[in-house]
N, C-alpha and C. Protein backbone atom coordinates (compact mmCIF):
# COMPACT_ATOMS: atom_id res chain seq x y z
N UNK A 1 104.69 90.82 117.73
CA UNK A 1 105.51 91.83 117.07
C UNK A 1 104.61 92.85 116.37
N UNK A 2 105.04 93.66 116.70
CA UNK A 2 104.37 94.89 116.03
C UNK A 2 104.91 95.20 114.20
N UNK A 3 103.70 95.74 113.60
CA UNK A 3 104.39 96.14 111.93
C UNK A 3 105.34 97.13 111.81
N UNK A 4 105.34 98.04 112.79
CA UNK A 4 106.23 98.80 112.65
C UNK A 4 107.51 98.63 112.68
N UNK A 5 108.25 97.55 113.39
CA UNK A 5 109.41 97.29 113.84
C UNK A 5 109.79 95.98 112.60
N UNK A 6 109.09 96.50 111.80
CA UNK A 6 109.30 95.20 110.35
C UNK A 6 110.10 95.85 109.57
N UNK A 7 111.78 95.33 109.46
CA UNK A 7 112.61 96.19 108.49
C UNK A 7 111.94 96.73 107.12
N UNK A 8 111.25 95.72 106.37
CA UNK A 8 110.69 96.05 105.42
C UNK A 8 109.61 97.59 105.20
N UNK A 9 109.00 97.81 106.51
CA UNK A 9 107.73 98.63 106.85
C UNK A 9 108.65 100.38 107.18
N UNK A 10 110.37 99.69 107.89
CA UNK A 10 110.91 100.82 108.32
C UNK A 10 111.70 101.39 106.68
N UNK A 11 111.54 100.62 106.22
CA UNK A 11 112.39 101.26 104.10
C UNK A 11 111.37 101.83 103.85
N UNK A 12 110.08 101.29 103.81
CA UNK A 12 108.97 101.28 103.36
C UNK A 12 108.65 103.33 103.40
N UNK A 13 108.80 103.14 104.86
CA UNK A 13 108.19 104.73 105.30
C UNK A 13 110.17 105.90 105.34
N UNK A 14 111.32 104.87 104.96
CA UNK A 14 111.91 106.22 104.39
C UNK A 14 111.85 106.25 102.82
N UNK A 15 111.46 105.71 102.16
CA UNK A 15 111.33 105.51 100.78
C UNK A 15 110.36 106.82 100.77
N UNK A 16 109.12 106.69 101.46
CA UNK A 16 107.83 107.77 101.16
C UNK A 16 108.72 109.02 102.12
N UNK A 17 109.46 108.97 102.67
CA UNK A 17 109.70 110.74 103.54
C UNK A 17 110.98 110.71 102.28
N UNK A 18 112.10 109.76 101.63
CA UNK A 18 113.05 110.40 100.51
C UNK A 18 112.23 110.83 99.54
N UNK A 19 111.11 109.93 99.20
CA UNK A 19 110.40 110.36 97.82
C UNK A 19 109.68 111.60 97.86
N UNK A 20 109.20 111.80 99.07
CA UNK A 20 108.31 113.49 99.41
C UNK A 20 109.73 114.59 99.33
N UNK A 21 110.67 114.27 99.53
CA UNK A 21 111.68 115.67 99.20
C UNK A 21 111.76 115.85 98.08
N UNK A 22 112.24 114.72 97.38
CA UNK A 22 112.65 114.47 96.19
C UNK A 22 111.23 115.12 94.75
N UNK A 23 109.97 114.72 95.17
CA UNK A 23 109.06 115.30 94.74
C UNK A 23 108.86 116.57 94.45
N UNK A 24 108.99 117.24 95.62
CA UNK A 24 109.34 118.38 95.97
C UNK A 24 109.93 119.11 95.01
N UNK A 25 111.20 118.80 94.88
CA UNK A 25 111.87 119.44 94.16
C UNK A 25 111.61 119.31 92.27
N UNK A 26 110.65 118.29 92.10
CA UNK A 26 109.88 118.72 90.53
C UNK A 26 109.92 119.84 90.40
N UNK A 27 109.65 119.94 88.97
CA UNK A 27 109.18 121.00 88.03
C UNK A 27 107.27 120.45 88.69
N UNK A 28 107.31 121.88 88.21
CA UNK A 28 105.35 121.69 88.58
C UNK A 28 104.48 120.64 87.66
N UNK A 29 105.02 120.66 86.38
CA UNK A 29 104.47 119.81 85.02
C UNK A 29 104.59 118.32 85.91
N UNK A 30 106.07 117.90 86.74
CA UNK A 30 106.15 117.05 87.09
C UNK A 30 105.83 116.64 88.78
N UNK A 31 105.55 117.25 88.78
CA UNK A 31 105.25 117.03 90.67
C UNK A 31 103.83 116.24 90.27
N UNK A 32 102.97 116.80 89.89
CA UNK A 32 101.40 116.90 89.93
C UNK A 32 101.18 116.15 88.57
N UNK A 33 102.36 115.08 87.81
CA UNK A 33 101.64 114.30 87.29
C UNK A 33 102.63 112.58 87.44
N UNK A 34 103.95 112.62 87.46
CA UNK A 34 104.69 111.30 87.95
C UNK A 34 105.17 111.42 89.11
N UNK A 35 105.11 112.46 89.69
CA UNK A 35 105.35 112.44 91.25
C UNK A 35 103.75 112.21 92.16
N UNK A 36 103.13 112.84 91.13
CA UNK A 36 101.88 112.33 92.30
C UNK A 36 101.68 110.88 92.19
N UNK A 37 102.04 109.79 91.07
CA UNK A 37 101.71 108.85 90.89
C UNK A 37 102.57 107.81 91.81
N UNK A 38 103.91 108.22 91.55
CA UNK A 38 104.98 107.79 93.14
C UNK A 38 104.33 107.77 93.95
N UNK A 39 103.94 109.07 94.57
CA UNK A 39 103.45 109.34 96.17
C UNK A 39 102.46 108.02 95.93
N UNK A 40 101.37 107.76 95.74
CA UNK A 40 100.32 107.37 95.42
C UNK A 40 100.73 105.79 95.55
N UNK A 41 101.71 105.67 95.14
CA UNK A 41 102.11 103.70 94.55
C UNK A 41 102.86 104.00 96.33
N UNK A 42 103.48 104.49 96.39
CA UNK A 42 104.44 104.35 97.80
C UNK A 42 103.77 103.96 98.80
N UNK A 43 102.41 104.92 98.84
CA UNK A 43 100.99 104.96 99.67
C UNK A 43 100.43 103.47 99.78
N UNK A 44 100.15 103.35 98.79
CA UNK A 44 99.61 101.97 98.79
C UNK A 44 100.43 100.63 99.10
N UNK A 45 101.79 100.51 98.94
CA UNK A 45 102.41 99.77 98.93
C UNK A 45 103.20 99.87 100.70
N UNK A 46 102.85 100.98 101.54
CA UNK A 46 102.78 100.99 103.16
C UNK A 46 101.66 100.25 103.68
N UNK A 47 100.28 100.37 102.79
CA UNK A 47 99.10 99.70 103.25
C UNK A 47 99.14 98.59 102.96
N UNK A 48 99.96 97.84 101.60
CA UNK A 48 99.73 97.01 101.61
C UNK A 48 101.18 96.08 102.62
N UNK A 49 101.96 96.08 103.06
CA UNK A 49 103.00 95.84 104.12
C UNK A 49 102.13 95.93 105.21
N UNK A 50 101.04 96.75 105.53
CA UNK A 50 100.23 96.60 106.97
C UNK A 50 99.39 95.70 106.65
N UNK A 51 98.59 95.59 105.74
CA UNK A 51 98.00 94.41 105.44
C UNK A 51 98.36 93.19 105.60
N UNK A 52 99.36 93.10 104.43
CA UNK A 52 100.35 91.06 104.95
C UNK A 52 100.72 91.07 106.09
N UNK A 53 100.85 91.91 107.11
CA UNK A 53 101.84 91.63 108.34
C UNK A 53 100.43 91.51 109.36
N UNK A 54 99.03 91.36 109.09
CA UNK A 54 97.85 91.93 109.70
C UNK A 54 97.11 90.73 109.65
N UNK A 55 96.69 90.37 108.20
CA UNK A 55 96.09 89.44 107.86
C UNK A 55 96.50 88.24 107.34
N UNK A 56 96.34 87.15 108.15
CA UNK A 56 96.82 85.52 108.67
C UNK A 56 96.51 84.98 107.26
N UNK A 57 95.23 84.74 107.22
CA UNK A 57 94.40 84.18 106.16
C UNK A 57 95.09 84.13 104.68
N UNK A 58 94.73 85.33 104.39
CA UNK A 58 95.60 86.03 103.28
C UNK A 58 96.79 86.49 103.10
N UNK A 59 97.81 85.75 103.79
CA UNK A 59 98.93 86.74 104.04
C UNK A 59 100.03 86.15 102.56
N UNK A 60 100.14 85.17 102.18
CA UNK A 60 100.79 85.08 100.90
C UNK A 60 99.75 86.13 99.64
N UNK A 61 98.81 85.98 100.06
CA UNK A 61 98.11 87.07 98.93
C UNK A 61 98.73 88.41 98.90
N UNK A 62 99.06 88.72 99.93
CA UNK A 62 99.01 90.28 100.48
C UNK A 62 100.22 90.53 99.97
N UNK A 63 101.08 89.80 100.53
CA UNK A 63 102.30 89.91 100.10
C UNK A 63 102.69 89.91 98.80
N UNK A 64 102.26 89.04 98.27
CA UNK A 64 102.17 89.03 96.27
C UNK A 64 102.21 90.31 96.10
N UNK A 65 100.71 90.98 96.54
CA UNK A 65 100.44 92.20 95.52
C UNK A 65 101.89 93.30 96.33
N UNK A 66 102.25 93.01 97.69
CA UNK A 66 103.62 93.91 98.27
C UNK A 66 104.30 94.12 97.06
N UNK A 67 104.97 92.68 96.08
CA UNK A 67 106.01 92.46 95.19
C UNK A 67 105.18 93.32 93.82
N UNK A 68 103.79 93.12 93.72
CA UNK A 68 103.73 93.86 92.46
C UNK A 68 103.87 95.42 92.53
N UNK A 69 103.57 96.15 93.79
CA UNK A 69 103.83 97.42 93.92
C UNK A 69 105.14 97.43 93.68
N UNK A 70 106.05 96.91 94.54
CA UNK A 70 107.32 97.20 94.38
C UNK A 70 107.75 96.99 92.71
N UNK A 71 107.08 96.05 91.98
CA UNK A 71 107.66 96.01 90.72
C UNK A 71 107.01 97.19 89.76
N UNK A 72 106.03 97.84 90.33
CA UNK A 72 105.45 98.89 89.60
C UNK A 72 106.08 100.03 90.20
N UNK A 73 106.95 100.25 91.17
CA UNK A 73 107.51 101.18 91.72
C UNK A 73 108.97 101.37 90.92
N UNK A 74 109.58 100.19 90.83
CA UNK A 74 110.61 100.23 89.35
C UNK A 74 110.54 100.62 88.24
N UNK A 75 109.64 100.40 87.63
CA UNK A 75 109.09 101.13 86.42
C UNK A 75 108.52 102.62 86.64
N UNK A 76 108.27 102.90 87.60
CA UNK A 76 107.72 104.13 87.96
C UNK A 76 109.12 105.00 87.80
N UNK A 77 109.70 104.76 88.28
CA UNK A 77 111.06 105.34 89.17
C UNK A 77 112.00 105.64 87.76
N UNK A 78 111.96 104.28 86.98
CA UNK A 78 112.55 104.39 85.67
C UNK A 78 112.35 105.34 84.55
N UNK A 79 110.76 105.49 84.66
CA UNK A 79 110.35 106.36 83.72
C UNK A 79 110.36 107.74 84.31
N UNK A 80 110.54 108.05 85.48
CA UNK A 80 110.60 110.03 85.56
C UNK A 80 111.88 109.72 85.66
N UNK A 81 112.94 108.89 85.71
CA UNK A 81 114.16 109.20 85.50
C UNK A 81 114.28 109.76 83.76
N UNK A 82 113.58 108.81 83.13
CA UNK A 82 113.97 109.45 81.57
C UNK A 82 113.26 110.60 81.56
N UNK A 83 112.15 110.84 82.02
CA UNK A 83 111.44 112.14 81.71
C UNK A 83 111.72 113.44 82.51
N UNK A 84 113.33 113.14 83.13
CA UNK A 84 114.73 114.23 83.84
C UNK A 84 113.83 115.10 84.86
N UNK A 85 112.69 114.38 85.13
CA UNK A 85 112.22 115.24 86.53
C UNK A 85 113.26 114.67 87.73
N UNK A 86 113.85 114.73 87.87
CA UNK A 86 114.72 114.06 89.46
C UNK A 86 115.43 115.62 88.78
N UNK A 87 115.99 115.92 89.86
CA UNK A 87 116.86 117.53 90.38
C UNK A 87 118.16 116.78 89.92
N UNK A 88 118.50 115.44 89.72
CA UNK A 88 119.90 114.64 90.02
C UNK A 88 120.08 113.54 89.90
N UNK A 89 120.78 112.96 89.49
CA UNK A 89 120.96 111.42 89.12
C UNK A 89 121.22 110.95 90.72
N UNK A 90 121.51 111.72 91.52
CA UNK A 90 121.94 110.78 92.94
C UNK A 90 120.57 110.70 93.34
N UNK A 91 119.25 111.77 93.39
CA UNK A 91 117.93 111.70 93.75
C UNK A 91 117.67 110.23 93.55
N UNK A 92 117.38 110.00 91.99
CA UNK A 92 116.93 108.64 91.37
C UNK A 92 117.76 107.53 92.20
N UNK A 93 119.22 107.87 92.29
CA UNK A 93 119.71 106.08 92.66
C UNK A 93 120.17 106.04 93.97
N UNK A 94 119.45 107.17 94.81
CA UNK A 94 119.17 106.84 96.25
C UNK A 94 117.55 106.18 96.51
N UNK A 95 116.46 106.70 95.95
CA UNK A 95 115.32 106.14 95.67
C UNK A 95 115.40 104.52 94.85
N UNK A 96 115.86 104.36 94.03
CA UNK A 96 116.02 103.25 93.40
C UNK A 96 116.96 102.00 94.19
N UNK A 97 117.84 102.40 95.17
CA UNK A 97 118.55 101.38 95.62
C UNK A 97 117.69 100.71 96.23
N UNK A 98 116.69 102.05 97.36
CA UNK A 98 115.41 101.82 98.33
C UNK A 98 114.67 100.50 97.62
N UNK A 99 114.31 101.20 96.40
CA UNK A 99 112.98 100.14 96.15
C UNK A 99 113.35 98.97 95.38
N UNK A 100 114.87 98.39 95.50
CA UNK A 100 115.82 97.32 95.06
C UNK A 100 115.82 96.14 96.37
N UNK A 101 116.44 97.20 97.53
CA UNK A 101 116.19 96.95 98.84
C UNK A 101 114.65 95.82 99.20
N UNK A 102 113.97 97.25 99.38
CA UNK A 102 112.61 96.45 99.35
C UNK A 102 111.90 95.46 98.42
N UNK A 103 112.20 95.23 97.48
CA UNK A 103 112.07 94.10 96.64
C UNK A 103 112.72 92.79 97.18
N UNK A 104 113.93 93.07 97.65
CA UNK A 104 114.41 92.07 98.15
C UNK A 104 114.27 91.09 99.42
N UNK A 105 113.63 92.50 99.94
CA UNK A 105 112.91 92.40 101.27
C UNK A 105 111.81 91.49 101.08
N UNK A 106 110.86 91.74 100.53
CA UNK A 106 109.23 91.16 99.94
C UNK A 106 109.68 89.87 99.11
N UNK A 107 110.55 89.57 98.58
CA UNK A 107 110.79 88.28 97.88
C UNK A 107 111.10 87.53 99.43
N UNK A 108 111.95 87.85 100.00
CA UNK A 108 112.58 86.54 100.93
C UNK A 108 110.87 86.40 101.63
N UNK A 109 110.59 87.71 102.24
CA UNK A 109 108.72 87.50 102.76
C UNK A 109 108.32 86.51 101.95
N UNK A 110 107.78 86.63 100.71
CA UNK A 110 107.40 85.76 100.34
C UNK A 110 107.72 84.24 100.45
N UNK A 111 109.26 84.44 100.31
CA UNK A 111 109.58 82.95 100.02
C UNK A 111 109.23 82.19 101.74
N UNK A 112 109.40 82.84 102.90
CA UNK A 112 109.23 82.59 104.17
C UNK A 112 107.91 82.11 104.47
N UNK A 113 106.90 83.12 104.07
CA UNK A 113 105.94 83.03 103.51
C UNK A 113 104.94 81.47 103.28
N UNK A 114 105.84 81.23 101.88
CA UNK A 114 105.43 79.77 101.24
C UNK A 114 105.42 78.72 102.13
N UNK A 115 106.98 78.74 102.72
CA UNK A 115 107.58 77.68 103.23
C UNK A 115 106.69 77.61 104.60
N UNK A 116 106.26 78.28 105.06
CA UNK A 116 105.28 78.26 106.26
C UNK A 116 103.85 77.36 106.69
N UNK A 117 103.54 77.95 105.10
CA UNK A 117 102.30 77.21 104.45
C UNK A 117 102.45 75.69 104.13
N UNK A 118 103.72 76.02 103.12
CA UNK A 118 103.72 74.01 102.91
C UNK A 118 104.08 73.57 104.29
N UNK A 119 104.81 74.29 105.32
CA UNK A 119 105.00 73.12 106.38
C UNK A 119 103.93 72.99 107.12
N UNK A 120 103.09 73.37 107.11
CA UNK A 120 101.60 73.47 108.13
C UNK A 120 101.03 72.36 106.63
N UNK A 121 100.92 72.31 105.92
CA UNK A 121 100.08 71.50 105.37
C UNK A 121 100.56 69.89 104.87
N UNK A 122 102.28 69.55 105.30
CA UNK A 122 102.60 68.98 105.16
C UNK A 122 102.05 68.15 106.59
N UNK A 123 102.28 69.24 107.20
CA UNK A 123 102.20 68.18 109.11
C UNK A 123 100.58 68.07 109.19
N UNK A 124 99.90 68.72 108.27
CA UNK A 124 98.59 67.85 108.52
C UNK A 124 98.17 66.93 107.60
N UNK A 125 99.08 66.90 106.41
CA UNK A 125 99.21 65.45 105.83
C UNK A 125 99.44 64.60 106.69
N UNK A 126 100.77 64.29 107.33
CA UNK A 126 101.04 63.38 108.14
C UNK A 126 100.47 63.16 109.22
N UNK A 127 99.17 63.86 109.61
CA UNK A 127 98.55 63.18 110.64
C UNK A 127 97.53 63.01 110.17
């Protein structure tokens, strides 16, 4: 399976094309200082979804830090909502459902994740 065709990877990249309009439409004060920091967390949090879906070894690692972007993407999202850079309250809670979505997404990963691990290490207990 390819990463791309990973529901999580397909929110992932409309989250960053809603959040680039939505940016957009800042005030300049705000584009180029909590919108660049969005862009930036969104960025990283696509690399890191190519990462866990990439790397075997590490892949409960990877995924962890998936959930901490996404939880730093909540707080992100929260705070230029108070600081009324969004054009609109529908801007914010079309972006915010996204990165509710994807949270939810990256938890079950994870939890799939775990359960993968203990069963591979259970069946080499038992032998």
């Amino acid at each position: 399976m390819n990463y791309q065709r990973l529901p999580i990877w397909q929110q992932a990249n409309r989250l960053l094309f809603e959040l680039e309009i939505s940016v957009k439409q800042f005030s300049r004060y705000h584009k180029y200082s909590v919108g660049l920091e969005l862009r930036q967390t969104v960025l990283r949090l696509c690399k890191a979804i190519h990462r866990a879906f990439t790397r075997k070894n590490s892949k409960i690692k990877c995924i962890q830090h998936v959930v901490e972007l996404i939880d730093d993407l909540k707080f992100q999202l929260q705070l230029t909502k108070e600081l009324k850079a969004f054009k609109n309250f529908a801007q914010y809670e079309q972006l915010a459902e996204l990165v509710v979505s994807l949270g939810k997404q990256a938890g079950g990963w994870f939890k799939q994740a775990k359960a993968e691990v203990n069963k591979v290490k259970l069946s080499v207990n038992l032998n």
